[in-house]
N, C-alpha and C. Protein backbone atom coordinates (compact mmCIF):
# COMPACT_ATOMS: atom_id res chain seq x y z
N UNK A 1 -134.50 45.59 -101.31
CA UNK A 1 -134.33 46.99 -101.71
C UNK A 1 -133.61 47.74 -100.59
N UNK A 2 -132.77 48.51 -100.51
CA UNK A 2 -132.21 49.48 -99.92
C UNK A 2 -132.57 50.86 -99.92
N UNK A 3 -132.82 51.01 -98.04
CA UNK A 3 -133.52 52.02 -98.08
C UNK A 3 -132.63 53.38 -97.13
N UNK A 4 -131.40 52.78 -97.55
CA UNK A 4 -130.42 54.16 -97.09
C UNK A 4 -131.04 55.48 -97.98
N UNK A 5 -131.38 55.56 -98.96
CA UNK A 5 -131.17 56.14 -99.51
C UNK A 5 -133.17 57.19 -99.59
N UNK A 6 -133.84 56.55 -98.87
CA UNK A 6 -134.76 57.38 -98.71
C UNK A 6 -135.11 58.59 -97.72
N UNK A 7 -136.00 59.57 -98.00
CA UNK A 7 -136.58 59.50 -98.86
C UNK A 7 -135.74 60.05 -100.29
N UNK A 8 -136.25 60.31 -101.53
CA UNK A 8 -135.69 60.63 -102.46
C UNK A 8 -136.02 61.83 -102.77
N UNK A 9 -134.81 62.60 -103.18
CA UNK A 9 -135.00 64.10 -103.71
C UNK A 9 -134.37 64.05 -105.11
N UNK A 10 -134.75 65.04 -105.79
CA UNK A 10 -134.47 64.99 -107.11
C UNK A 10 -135.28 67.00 -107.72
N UNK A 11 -134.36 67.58 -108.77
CA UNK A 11 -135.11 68.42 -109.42
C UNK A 11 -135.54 67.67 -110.87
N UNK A 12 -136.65 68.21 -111.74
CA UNK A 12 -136.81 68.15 -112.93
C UNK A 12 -137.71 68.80 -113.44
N UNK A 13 -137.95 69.47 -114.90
CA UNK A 13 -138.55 69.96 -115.14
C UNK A 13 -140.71 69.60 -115.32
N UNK A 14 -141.19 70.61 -115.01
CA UNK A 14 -142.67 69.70 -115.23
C UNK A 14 -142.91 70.25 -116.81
N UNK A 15 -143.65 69.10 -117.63
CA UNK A 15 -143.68 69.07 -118.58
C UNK A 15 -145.45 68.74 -118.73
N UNK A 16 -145.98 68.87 -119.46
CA UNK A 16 -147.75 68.67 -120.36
C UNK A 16 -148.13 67.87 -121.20
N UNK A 17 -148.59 67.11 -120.75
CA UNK A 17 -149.53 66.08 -121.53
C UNK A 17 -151.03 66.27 -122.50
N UNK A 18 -151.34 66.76 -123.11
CA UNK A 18 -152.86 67.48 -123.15
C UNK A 18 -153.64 66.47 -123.88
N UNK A 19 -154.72 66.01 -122.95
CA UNK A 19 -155.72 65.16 -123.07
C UNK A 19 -157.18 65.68 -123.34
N UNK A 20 -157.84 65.89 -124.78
CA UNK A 20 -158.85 66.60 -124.73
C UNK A 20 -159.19 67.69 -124.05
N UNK A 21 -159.68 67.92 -123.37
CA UNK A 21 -159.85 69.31 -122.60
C UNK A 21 -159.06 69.10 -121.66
N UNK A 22 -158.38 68.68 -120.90
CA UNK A 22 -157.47 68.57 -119.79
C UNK A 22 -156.16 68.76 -120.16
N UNK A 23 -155.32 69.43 -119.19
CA UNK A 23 -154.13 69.75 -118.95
C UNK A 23 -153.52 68.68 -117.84
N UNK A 24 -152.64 67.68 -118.33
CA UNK A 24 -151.99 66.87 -117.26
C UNK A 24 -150.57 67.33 -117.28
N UNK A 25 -150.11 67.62 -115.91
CA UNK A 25 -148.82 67.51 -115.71
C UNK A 25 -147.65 66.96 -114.84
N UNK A 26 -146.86 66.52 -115.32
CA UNK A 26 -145.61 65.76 -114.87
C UNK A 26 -144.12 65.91 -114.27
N UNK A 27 -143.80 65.32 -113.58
CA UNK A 27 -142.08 65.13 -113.58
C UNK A 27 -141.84 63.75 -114.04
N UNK A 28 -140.72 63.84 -114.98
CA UNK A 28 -139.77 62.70 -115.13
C UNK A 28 -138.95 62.23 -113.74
N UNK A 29 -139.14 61.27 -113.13
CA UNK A 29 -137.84 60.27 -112.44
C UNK A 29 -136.73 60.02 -112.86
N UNK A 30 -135.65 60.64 -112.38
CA UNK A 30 -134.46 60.26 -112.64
C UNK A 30 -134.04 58.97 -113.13
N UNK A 31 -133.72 58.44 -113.76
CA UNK A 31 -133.48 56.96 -114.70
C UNK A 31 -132.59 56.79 -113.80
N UNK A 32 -132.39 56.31 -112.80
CA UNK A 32 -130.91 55.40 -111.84
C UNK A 32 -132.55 55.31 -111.19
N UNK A 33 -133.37 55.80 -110.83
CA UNK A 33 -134.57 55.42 -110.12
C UNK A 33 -135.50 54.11 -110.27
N UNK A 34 -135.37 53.75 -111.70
CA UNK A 34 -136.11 53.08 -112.39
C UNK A 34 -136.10 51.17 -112.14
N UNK A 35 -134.35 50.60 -111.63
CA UNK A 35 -134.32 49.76 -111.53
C UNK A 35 -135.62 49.31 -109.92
N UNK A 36 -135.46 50.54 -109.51
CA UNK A 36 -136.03 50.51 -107.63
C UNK A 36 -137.41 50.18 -107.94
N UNK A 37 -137.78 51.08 -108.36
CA UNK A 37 -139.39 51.33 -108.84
C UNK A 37 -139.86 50.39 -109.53
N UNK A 38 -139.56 49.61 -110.82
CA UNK A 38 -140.00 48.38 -111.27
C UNK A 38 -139.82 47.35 -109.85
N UNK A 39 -138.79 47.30 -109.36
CA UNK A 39 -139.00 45.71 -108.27
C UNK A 39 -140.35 46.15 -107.60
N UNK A 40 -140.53 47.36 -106.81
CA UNK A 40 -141.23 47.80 -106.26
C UNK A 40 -143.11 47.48 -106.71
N UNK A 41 -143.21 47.58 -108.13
CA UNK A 41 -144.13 47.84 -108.93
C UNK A 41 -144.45 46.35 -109.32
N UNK A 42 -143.67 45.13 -109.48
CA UNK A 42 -143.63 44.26 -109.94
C UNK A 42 -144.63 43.05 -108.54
N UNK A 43 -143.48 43.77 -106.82
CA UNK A 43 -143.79 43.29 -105.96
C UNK A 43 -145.28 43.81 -105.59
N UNK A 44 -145.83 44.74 -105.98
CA UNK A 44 -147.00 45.67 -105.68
C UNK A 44 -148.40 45.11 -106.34
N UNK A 45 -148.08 45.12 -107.60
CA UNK A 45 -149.17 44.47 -108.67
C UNK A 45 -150.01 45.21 -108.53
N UNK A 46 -149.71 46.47 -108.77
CA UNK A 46 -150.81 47.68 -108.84
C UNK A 46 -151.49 48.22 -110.19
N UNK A 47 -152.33 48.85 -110.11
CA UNK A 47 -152.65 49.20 -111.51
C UNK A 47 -151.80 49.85 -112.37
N UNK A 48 -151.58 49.36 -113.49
CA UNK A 48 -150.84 49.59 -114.73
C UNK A 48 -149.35 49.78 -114.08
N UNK A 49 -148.89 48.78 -112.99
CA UNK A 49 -147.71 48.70 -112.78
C UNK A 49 -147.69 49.81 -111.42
N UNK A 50 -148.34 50.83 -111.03
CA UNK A 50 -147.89 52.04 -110.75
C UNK A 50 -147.22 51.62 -109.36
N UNK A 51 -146.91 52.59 -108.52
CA UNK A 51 -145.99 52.61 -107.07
C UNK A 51 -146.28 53.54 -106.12
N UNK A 52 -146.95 53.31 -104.74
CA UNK A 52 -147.51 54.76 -104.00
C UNK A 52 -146.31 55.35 -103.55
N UNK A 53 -146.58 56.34 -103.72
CA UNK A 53 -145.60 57.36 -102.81
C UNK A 53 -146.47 58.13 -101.93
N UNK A 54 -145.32 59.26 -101.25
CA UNK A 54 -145.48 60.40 -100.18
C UNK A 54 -144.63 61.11 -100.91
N UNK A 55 -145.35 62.25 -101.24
CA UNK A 55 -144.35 62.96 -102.58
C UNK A 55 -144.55 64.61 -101.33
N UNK A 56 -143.56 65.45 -101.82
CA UNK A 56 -143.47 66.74 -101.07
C UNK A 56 -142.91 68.07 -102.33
N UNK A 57 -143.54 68.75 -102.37
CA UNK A 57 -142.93 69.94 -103.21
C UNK A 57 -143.22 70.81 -102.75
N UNK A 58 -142.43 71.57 -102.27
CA UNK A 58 -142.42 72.88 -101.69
C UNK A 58 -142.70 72.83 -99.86
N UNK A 59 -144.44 72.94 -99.61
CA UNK A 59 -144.42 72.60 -98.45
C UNK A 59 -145.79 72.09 -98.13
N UNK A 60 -145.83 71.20 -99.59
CA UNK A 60 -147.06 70.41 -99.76
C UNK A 60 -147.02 69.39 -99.79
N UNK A 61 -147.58 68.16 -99.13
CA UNK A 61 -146.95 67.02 -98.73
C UNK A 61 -148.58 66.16 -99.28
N UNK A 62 -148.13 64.77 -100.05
CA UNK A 62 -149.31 64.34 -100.30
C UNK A 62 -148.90 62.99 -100.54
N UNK A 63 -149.55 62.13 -100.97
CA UNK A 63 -149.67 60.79 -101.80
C UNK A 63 -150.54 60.42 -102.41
N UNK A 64 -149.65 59.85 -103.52
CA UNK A 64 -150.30 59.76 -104.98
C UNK A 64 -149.11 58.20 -105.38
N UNK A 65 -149.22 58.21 -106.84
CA UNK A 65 -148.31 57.26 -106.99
C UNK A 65 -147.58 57.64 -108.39
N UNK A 66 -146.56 56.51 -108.82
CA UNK A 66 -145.87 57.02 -110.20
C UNK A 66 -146.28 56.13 -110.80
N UNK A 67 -145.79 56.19 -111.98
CA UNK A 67 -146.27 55.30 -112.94
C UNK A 67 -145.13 54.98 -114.07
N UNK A 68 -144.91 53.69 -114.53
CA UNK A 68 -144.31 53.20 -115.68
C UNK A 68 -144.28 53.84 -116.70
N UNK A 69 -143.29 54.25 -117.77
CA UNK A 69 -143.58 54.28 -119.27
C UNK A 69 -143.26 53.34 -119.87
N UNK A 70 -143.61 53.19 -120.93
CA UNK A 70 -143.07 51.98 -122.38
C UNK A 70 -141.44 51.99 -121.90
N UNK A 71 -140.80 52.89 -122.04
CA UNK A 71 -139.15 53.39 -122.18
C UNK A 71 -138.74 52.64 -120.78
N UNK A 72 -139.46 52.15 -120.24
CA UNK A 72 -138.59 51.90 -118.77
C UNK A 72 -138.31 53.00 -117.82
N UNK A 73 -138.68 54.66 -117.84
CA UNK A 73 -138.75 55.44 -117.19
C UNK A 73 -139.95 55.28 -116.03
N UNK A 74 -140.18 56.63 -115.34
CA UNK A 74 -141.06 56.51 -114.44
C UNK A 74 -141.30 58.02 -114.21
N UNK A 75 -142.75 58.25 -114.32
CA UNK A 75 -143.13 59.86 -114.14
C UNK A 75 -144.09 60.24 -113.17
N UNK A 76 -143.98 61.27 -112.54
CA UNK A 76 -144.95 61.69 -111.64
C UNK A 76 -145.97 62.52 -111.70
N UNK A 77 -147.19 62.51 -111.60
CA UNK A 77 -148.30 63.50 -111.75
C UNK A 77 -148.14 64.32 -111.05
N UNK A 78 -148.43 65.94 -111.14
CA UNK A 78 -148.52 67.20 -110.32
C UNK A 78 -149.73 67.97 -110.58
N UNK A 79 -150.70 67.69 -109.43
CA UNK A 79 -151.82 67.73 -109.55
C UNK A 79 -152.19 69.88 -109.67
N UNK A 80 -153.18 70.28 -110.51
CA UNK A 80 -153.41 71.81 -110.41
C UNK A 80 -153.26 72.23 -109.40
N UNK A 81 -153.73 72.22 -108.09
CA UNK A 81 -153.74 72.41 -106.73
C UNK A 81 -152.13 72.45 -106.44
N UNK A 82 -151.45 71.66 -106.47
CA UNK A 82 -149.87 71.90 -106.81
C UNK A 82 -149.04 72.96 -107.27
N UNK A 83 -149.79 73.03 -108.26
CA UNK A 83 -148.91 73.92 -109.37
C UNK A 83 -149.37 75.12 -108.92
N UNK A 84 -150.81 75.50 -108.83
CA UNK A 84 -150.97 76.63 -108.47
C UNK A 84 -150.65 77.12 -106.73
N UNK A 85 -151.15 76.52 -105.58
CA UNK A 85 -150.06 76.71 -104.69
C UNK A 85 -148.73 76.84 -104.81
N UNK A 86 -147.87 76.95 -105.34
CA UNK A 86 -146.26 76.99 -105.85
C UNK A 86 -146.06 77.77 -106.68
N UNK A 87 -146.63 78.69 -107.44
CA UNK A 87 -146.46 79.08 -108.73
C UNK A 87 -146.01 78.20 -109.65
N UNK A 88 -146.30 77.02 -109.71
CA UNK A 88 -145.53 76.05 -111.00
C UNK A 88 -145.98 76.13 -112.15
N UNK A 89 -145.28 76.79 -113.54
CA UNK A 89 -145.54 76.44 -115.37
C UNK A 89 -144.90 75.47 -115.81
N UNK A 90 -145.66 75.37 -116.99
CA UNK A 90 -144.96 73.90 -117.55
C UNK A 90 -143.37 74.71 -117.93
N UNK A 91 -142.56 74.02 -117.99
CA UNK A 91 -141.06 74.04 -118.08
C UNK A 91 -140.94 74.86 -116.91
N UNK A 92 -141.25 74.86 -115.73
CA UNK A 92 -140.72 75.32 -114.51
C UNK A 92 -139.71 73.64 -113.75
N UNK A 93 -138.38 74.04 -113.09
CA UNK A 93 -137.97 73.26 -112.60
C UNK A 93 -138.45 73.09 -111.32
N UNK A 94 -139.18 71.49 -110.72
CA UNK A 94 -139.49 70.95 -109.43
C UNK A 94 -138.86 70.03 -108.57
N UNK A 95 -138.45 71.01 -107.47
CA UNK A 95 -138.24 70.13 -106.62
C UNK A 95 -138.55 68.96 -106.01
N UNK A 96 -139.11 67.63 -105.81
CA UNK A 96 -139.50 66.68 -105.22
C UNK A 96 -138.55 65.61 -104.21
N UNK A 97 -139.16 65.51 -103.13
CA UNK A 97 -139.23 64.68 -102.13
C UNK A 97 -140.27 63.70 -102.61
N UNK A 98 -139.27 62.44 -102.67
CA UNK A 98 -140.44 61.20 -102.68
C UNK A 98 -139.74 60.07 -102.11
N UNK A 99 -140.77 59.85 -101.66
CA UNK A 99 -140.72 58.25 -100.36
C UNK A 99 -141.53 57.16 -101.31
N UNK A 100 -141.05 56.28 -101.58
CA UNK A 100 -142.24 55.05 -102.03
C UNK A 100 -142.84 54.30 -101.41
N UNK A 101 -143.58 53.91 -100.80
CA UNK A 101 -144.66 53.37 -99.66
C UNK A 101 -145.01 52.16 -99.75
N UNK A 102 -145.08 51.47 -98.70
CA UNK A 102 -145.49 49.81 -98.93
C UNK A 102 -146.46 49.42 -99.41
């Protein structure tokens, strides 16, 4: 893997998942991301595929990980504590910094 290119920045919109009483929310990964993240995920053998990162939005710096879809994409969780430090709504555009971690 080539790692000129870390860490990774990217905008996208956060979008809602709604799970019974819970509100989950997301960013999509840029799809040119996706070939990286499967080797990554494949070499990892983590749960349900996923990949740790060091993710940064705004001037909140954490780690968590991404995760696979069916589609071959890859999405990121943005935890409440997030959103509300930042002012973030769903269809608000997010900035992210992400590093993927060994």
């Amino acid at each position: 893997m080539m790692t000129d290119d870390l860490p990774l920045d990217f905008t996208a919109p956060l979008w809602a998942w709604e799970a019974r009483r819970a509100l989950w929310t997301f960013v999509s990964l840029p799809t040119d991301l996706s070939p990286m993240l499967r080797e990554l995920g494949e070499a990892g053998r983590r749960g349900w595929g996923s990949v740790p990162v060091r993710v940064r939005v705004g001037t909140t710096t954490w780690r968590t990980s991404v995760f696979p879809q069916g589609d071959g994409t890859w999405i990121l969780p943005i935890k409440r504590a997030i959103r509300d430090a930042h002012g973030l709504e769903v269809g608000d555009d997010v900035h992210v910094d992400l590093e993927p971690l060994p």
